[in-house]
N, C-alpha and C. Protein backbone atom coordinates (compact mmCIF):
# COMPACT_ATOMS: atom_id res chain seq x y z
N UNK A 1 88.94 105.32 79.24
CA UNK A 1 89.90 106.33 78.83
C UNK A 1 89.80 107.53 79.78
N UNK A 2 90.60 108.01 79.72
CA UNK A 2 90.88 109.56 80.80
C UNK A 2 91.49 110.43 80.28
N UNK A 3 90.90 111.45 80.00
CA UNK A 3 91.50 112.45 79.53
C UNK A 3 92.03 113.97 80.38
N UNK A 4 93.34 114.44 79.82
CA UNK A 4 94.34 114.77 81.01
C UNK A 4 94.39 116.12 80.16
N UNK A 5 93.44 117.31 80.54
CA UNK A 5 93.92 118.58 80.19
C UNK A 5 94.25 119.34 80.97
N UNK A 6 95.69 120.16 80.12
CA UNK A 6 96.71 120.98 80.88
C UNK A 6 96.33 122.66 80.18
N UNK A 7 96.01 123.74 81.09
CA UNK A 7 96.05 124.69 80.50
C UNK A 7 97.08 125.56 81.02
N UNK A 8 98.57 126.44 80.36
CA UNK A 8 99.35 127.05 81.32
C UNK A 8 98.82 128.58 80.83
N UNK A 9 99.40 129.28 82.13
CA UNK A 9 99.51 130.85 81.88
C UNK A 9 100.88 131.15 82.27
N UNK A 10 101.45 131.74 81.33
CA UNK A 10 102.73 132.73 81.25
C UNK A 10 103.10 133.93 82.91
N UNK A 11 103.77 133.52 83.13
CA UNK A 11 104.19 134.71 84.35
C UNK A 11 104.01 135.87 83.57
N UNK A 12 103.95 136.87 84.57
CA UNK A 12 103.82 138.25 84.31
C UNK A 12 105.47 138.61 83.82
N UNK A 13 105.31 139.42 82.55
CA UNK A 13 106.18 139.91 81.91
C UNK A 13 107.17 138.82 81.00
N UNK A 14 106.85 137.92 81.35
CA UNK A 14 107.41 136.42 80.32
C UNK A 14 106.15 136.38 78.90
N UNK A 15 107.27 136.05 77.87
CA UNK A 15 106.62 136.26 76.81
C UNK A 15 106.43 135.16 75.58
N UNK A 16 105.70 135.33 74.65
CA UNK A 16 106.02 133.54 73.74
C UNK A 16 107.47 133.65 72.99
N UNK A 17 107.91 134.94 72.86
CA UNK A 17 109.35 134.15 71.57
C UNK A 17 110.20 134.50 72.59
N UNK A 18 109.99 134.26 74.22
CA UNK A 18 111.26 134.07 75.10
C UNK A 18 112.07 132.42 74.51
N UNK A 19 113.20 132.32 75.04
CA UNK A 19 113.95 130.96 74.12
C UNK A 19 113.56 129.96 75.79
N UNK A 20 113.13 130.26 76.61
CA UNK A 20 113.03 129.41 77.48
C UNK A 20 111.62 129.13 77.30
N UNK A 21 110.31 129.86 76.96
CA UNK A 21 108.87 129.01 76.90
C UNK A 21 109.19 128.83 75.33
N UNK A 22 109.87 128.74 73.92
CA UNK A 22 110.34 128.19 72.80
C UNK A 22 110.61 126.59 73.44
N UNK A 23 111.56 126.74 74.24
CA UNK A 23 111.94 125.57 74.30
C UNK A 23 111.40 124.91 75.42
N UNK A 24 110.34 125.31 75.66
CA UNK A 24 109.05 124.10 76.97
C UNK A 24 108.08 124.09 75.94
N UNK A 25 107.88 124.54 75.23
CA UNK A 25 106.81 124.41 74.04
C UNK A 25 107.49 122.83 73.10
N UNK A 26 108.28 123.54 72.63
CA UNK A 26 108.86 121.89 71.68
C UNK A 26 109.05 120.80 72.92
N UNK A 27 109.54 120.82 74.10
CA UNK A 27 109.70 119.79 75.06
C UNK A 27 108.31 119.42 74.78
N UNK A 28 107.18 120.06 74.83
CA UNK A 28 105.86 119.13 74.85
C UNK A 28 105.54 118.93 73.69
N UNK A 29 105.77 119.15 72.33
CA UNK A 29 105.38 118.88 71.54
C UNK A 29 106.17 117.27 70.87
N UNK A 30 107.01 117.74 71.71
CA UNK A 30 108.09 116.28 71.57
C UNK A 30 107.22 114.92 72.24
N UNK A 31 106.40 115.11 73.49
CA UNK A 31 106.41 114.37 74.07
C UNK A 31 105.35 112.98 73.11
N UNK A 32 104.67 113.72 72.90
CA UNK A 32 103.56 112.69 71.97
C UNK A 32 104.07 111.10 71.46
N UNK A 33 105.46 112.03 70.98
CA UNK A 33 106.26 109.89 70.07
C UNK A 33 107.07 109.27 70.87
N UNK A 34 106.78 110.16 72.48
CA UNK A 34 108.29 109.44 73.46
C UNK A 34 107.39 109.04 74.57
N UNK A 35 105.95 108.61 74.93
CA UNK A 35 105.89 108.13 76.02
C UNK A 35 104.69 107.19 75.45
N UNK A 36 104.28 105.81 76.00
CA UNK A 36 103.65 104.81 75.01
C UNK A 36 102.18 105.09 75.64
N UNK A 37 102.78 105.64 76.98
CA UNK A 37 100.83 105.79 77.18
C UNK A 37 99.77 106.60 76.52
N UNK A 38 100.38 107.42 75.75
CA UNK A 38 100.06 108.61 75.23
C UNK A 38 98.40 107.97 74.14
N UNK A 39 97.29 108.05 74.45
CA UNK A 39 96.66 107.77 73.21
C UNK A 39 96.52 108.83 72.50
N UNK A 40 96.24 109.85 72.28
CA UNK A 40 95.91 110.98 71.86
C UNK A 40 96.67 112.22 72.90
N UNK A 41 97.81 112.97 71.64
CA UNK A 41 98.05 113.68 72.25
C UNK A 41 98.27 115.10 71.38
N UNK A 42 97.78 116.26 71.89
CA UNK A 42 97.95 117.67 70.67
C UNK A 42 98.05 118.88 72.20
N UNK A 43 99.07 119.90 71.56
CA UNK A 43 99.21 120.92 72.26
C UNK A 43 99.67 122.34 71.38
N UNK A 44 99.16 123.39 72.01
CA UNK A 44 99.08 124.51 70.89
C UNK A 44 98.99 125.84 71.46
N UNK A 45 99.46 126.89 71.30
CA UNK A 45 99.21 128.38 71.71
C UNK A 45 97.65 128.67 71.48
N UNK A 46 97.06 129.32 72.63
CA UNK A 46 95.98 129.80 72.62
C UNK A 46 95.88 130.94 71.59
N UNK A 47 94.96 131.05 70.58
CA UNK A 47 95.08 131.97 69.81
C UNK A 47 94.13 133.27 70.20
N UNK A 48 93.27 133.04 71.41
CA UNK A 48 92.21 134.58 71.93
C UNK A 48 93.10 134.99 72.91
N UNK A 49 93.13 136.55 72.98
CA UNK A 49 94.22 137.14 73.59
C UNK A 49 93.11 137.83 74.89
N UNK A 50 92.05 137.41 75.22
CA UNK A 50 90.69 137.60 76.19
C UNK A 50 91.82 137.65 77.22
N UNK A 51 91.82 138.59 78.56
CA UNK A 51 92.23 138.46 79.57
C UNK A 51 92.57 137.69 80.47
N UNK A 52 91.04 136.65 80.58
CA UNK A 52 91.16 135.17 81.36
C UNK A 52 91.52 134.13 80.68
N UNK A 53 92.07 133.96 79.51
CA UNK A 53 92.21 133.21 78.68
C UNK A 53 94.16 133.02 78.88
N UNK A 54 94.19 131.13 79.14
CA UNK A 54 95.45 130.64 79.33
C UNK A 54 96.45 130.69 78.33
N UNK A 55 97.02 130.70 77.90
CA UNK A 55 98.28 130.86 76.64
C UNK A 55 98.84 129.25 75.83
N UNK A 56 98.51 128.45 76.99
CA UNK A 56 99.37 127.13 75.87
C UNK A 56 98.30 125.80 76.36
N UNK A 57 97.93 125.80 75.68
CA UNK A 57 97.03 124.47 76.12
C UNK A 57 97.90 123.02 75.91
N UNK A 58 97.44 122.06 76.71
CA UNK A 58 97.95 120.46 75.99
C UNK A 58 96.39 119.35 76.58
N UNK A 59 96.06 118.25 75.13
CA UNK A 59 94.92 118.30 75.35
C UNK A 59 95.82 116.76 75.06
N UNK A 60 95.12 115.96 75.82
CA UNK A 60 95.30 114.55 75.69
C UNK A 60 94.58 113.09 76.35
N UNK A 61 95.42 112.10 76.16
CA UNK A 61 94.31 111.16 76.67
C UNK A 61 95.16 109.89 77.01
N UNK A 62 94.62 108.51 77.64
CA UNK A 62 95.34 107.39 78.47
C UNK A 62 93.82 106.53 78.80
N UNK A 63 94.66 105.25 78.57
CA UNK A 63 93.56 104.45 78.92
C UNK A 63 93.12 104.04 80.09
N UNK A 64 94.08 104.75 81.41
CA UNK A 64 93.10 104.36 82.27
C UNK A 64 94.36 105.51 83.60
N UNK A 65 93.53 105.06 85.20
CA UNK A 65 94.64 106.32 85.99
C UNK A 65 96.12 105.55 86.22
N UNK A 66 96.27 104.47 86.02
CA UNK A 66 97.74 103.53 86.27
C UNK A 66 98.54 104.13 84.85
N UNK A 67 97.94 104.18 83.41
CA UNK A 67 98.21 104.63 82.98
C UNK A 67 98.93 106.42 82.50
N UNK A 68 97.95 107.02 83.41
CA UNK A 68 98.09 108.34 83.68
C UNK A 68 99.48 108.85 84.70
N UNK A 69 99.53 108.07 85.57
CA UNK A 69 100.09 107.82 86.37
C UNK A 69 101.92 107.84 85.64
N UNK A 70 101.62 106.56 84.93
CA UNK A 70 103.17 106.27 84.50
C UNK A 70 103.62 107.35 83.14
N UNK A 71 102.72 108.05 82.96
CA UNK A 71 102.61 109.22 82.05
C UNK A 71 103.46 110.44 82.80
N UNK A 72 102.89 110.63 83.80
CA UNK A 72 103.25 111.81 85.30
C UNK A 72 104.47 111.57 85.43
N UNK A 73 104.97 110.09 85.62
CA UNK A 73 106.27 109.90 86.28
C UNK A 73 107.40 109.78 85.17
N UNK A 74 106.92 109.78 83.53
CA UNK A 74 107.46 109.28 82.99
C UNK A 74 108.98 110.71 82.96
N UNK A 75 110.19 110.14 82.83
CA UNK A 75 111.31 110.83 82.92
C UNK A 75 111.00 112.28 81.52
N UNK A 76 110.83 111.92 80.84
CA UNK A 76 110.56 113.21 79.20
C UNK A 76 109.31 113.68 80.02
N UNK A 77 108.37 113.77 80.56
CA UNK A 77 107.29 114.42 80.89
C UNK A 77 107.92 114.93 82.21
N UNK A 78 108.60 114.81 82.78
CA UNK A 78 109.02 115.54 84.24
C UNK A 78 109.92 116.64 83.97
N UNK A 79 110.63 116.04 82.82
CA UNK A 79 112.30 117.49 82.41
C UNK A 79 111.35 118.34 81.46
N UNK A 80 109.85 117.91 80.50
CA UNK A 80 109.17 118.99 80.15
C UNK A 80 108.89 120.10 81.12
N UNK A 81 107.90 119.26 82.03
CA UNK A 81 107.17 119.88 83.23
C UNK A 81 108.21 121.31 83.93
N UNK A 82 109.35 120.64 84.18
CA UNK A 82 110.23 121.31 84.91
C UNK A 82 110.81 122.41 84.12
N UNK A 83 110.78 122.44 83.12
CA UNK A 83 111.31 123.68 82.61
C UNK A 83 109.92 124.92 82.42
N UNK A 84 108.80 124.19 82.14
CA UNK A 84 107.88 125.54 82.35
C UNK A 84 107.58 125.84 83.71
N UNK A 85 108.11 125.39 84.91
CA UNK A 85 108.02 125.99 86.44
C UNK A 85 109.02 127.17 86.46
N UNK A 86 109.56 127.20 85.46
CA UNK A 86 110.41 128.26 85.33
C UNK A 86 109.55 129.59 85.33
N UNK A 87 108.65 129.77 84.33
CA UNK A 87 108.07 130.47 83.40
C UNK A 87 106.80 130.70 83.53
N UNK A 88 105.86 130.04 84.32
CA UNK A 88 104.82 129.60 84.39
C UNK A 88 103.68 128.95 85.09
N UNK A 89 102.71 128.67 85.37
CA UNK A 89 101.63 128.30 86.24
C UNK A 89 100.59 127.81 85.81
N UNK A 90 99.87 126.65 86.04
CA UNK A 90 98.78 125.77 85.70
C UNK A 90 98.18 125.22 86.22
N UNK A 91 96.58 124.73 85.61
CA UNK A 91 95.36 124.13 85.66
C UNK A 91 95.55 122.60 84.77
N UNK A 92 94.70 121.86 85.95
CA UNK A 92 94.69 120.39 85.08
C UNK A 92 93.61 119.85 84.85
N UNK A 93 92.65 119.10 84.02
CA UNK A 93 91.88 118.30 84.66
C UNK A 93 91.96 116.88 84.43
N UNK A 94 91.65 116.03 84.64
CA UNK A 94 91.39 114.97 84.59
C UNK A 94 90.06 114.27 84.16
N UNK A 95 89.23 113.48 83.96
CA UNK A 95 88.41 112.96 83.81
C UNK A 95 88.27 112.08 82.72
N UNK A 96 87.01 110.64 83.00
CA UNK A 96 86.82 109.55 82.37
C UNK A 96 86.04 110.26 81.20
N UNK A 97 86.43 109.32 79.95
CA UNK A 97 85.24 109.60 79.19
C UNK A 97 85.40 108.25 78.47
């Protein structure tokens, strides 16, 4: 299994009840029942308002990197992706467990 965490941070002066990170928030919360690789998938507003601290986490998982892979490319995970490049900037990691 591999697990695929996404942490974003908000551009400067972009905010959470803007209707454009509203609606990249539900795009990912959508994604969980629309892509089959998905084994485990949860995403959520950071609730510590700490300085270095990212704003929207997405925490998930895939059984392997072919899997991960067709996750990346999948069409609902790219029109998510693309609407928080609007808004936003991120950290990933990857790794087996």
């Amino acid at each position: 299994m591999i697990r695929h965490l996404v942490l974003f941070k908000l551009n400067e002066g972009i905010e959470r009840d803007d209707p454009r990170v509203q609606a990249g928030a539900e795009a990912f919360r959508a994604l969980g029942g629309q892509i089959e690789e998905l084994r485990f998938w949860e995403c959520a507003w950071n609730i510590t308002d700490r300085p270095i601290a990212y704003d929207f986490a997405i925490n998930s998982a895939v059984e392997d990197a072919d899997a991960l892979l067709r996750y990346l490319e999948h069409p609902a995970h790219q029109a998510a992706a693309a609407q928080w490049r609007e808004f936003a900037t991120w950290v990933i990691a990857d790794y087996p467990f």
